[in-house]
Protein backbone atom coordinates (compact mmCIF):
# COMPACT_ATOMS: atom_id res chain seq x y z
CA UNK A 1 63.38 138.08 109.89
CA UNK A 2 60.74 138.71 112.07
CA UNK A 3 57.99 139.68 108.99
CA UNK A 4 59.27 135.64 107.90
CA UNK A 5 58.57 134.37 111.60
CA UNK A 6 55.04 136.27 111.24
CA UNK A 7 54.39 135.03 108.12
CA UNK A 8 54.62 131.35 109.11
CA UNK A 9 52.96 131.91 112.59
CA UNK A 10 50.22 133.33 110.02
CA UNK A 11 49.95 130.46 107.26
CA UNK A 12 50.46 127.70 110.35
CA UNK A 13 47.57 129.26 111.92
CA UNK A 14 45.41 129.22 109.03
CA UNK A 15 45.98 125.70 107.94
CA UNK A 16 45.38 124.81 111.92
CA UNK A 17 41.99 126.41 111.58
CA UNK A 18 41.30 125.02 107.99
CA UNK A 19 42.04 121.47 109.19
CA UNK A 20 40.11 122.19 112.43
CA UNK A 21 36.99 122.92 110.06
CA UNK A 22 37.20 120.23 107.93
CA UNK A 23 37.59 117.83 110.56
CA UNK A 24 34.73 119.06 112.99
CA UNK A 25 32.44 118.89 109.37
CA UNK A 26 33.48 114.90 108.69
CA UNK A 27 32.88 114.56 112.00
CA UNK A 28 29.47 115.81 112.51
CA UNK A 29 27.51 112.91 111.06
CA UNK A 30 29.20 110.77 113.06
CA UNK A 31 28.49 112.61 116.19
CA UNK A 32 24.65 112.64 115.00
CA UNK A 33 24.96 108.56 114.33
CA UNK A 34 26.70 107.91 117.65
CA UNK A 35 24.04 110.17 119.91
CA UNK A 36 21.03 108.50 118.24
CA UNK A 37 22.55 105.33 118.84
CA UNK A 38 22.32 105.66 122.47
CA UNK A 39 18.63 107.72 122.14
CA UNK A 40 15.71 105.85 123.19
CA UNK A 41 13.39 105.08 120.83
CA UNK A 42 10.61 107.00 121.95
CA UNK A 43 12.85 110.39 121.99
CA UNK A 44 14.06 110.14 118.46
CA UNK A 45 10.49 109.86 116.88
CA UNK A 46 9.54 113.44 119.56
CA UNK A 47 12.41 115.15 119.64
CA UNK A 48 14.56 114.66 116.91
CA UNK A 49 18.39 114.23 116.65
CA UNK A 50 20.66 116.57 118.22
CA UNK A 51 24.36 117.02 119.36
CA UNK A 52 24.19 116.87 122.93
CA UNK A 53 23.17 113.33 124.72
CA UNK A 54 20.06 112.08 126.01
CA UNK A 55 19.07 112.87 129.15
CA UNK A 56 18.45 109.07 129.71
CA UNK A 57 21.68 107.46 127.72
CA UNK A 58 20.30 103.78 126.84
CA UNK A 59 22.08 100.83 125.36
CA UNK A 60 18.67 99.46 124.76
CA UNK A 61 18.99 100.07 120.82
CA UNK A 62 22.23 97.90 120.85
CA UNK A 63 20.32 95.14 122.54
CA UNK A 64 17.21 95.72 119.91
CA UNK A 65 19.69 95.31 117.04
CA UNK A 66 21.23 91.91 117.37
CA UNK A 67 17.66 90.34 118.92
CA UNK A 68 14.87 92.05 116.65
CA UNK A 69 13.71 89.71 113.61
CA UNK A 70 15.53 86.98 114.90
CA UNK A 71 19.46 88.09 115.37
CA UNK A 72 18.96 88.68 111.30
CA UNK A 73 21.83 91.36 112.09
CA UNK A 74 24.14 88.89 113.53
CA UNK A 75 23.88 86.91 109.78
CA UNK A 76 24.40 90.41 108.02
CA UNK A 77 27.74 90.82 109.97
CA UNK A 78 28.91 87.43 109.18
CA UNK A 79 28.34 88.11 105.49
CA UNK A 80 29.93 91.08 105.25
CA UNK A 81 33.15 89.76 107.23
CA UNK A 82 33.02 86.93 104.62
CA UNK A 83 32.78 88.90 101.46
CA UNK A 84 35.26 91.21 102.85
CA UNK A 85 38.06 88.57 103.64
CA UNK A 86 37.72 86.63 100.44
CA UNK A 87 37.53 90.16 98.07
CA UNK A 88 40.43 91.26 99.60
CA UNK A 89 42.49 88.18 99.61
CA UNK A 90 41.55 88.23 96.21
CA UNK A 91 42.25 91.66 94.99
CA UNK A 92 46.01 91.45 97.31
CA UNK A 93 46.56 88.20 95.19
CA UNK A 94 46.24 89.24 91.45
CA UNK A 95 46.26 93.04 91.89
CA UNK A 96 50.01 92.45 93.24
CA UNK A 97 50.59 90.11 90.32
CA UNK A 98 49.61 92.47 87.46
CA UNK A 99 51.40 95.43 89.37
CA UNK A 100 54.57 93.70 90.00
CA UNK A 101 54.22 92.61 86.29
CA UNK A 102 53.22 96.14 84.80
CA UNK A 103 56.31 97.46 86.96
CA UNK A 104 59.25 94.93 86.43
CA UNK A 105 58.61 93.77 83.26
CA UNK A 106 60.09 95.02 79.72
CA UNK A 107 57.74 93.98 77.40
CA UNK A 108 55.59 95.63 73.72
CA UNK A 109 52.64 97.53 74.65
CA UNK A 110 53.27 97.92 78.57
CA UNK A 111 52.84 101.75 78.37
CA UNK A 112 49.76 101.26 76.68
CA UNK A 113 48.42 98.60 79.07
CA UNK A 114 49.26 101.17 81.66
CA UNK A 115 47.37 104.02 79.65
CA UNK A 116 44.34 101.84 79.52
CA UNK A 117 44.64 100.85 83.20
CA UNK A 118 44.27 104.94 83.99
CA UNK A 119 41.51 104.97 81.00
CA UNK A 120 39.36 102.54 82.87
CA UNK A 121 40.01 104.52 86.34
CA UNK A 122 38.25 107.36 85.28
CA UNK A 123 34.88 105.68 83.86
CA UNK A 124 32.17 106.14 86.68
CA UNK A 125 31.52 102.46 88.38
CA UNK A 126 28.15 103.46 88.26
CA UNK A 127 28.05 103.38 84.35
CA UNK A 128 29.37 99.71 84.72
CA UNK A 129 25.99 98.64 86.35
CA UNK A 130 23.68 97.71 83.75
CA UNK A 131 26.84 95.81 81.64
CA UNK A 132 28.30 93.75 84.68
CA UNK A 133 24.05 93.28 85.96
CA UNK A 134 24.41 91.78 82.02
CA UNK A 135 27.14 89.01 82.59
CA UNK A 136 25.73 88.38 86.44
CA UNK A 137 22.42 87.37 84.81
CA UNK A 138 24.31 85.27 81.67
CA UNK A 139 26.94 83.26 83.83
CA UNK A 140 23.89 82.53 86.75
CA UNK A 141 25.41 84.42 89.20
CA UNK A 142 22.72 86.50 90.69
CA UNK A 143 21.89 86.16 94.61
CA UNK A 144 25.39 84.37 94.78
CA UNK A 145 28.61 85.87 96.63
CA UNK A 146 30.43 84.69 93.60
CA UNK A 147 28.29 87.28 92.27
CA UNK A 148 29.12 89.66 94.49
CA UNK A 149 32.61 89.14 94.65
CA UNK A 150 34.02 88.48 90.49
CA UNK A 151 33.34 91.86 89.20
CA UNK A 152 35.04 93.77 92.02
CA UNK A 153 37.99 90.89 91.70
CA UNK A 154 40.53 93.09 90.28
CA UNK A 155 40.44 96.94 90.17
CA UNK A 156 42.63 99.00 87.90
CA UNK A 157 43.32 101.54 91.18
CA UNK A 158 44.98 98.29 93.45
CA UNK A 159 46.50 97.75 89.67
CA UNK A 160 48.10 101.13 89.64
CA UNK A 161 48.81 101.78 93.13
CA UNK A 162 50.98 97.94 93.11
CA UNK A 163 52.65 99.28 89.99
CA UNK A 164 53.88 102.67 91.15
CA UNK A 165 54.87 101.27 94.57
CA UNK A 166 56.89 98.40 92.30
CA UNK A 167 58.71 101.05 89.94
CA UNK A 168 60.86 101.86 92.67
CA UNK A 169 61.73 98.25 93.50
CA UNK A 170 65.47 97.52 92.61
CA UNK A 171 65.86 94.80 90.07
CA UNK A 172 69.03 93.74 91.05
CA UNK A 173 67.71 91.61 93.24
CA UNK A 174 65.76 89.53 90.53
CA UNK A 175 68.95 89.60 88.16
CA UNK A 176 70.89 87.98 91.35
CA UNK A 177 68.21 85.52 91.86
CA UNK A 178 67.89 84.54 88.25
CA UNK A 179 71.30 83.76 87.68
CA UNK A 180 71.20 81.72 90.92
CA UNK A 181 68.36 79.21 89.05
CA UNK A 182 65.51 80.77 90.72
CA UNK A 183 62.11 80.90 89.27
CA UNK A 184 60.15 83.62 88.22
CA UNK A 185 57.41 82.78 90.81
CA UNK A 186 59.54 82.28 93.85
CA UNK A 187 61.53 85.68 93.20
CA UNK A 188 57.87 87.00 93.60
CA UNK A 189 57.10 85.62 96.34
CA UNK A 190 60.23 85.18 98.40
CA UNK A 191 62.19 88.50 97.46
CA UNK A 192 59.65 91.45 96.51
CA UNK A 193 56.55 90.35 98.59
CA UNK A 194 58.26 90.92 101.59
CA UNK A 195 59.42 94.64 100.34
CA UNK A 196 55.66 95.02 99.16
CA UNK A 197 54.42 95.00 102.66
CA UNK A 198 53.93 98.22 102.93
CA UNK A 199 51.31 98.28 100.09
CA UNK A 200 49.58 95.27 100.89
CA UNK A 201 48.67 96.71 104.56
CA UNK A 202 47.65 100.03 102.63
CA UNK A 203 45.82 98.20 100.08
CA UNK A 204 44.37 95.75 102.00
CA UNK A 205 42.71 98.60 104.29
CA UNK A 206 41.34 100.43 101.46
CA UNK A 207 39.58 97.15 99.63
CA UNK A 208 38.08 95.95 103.30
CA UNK A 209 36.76 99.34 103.56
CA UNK A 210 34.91 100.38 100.09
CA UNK A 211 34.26 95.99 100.45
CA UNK A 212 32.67 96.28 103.95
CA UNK A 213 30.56 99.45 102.60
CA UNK A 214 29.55 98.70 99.45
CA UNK A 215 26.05 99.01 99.19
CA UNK A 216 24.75 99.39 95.61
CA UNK A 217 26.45 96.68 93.69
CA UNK A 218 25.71 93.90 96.80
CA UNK A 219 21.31 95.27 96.64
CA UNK A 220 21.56 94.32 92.64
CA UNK A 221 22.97 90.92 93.33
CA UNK A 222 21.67 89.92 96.16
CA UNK A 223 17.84 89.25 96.26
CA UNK A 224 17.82 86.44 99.62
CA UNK A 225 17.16 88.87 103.12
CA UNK A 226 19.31 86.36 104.84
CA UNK A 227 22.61 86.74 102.32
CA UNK A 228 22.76 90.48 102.13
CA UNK A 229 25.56 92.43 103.45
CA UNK A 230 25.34 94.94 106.57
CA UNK A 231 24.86 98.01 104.83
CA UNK A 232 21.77 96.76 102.10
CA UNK A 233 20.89 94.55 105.36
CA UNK A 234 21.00 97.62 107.55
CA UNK A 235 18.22 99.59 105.19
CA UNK A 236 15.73 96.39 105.88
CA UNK A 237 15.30 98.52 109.23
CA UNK A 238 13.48 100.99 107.03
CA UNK A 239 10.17 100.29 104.96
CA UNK A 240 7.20 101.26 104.35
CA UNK A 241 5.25 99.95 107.47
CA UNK A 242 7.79 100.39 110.24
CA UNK A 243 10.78 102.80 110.10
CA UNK A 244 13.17 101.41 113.15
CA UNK A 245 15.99 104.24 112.99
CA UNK A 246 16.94 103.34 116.58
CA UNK A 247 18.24 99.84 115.11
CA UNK A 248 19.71 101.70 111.67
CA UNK A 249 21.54 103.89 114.13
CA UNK A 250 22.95 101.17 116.35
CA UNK A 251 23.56 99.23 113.48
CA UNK A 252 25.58 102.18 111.87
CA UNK A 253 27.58 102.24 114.81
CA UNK A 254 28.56 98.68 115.07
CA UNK A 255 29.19 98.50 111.10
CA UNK A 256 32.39 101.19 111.97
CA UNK A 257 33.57 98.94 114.72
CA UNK A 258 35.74 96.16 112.37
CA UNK A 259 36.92 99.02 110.20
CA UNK A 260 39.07 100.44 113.34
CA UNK A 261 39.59 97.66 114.28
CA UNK A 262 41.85 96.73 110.98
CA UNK A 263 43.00 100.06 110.41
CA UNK A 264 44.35 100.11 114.75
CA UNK A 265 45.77 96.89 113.97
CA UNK A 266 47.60 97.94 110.56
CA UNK A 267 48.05 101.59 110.35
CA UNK A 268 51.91 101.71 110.43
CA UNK A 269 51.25 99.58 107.32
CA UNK A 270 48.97 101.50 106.13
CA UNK A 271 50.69 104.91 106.33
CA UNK A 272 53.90 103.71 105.33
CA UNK A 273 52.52 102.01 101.95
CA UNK A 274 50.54 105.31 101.29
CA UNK A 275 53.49 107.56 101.71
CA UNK A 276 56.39 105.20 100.12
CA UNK A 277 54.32 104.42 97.13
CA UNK A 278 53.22 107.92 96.38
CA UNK A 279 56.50 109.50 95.80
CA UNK A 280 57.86 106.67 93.18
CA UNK A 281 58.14 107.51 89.99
């Protein structure tokens, strides 16, 4: 008994001091963002980032960020909230719809749908570039949101993830409902949306976050300074005449702020739809 109790104070320790590790190396770049966010100018460019604080902490690069060029920053936070709010009220509304669908559904060729669905999850986005850069340019959507937006509408992984959290779903409700006269539409919306809650707050926090930092796919679209999101907008702080890393730093720091905010707001949600939906079959 006791070589048991030592063998768990053992394997508890190590995982304590494996997640310690882990979590003190994700952490360390934002340590480095936060302390040259409050560095003065003038000490970044002599003395380089470091862990500890300035000996002078200044808010002064906070203040630089939403008044240099204008309040240009203020316009590349509103365009990022906007982008963010209609892609993911997008991808909640027909990601749920196929994944409900894929899940409750009897029909030929579902299992094969679903195959393809994982088929497409494993092709690099990157790799998509060039073909979706394609359509942008053919349909005249190029420095548009619409742009932007379309080819990020409806991802096979929100596809997936609603199915698998749906397979679990009883169907007696629907049965009861369809006998009653009800519609396919308003079982949707009135019986299993509600149950689906779970996944739409887990969901929804993972599509405002890879939304809010996309940066390669909004830098093809977008050629108008004034319509890019925060994080291409962000890079404008570097070029080849001026490098303002003081601004990029602040900047980095307030571009974190409206993620935490969701995920504070929503994380019961959020770990609730993650663990529910990952054990259903």
């Amino acid at each position: 008994m006791t070589n048991v109790i030592k063998r768990k104070i053992a394997l508890s320790t190590a995982n304590f001091v494996l997640l310690f590790t882990l979590g003190v190396i994700i952490l360390l770049p934002f340590v480095f963002m936060i302390v040259g966010a409050l560095t003065p100018p003038r000490e970044i460019f002599a003395q380089g980032l470091s862990l500890r604080l300035p000996a002078e902490v200044s808010l002064s690069n906070f203040q630089a960020l939403w008044t240099n060029r204008g309040g240009i920053y203020w316009q590349f936070f509103a365009n990022s909230l906007f982008v963010t709010a209609v892609s993911t009220g997008l991808v909640l509304v027909f990601t749920s719809m196929v994944g409900y669908g894929l899940a409750q559904y009897r029909f030929r060729g579902r299992n094969f749908l679903v195959m393809l669905l994982l088929c497409t999850m494993m092709v690099p986005g990157t790799i998509l570039l060039l073909p979706l850069f394609r359509m942008m340019t053919a349909f005249n959507l190029m420095d548009t949101y619409a742009g932007v937006i379309l080819p990020t509408m409806v991802p096979a992984f929100a596809i997936f993830f609603f199915r698998q959290f749906c397979v679990g779903l009883p169907n007696d409700f629907a049965e009861s409902a369809r006998i009653d006269g009800a519609g396919e539409a308003r079982i949707f919306l009135q019986i299993y949306v509600p149950m689906m809650a779970p996944a739409f707050g887990a969901m929804g926090i993972l599509t405002a976050m890879g939304v809010w930092n996309d940066f390669l796919w909004p830098l093809v679209v977008l050629r108008t300074t004034t319509m890019l999101t925060i994080a291409p907008g962000l890079m404008t702080s570097i070029t080849p005449y001026q490098n303002s890393f003081d601004i990029l730093f602040a900047g980095s720091v307030m571009s974190v702020v409206p993620i935490v905010i969701i995920f504070l707001f929503n994380q019961r949600a959020f770990i609730d739809g993650l663990t529910v939906g990952g054990v259903k079959g």
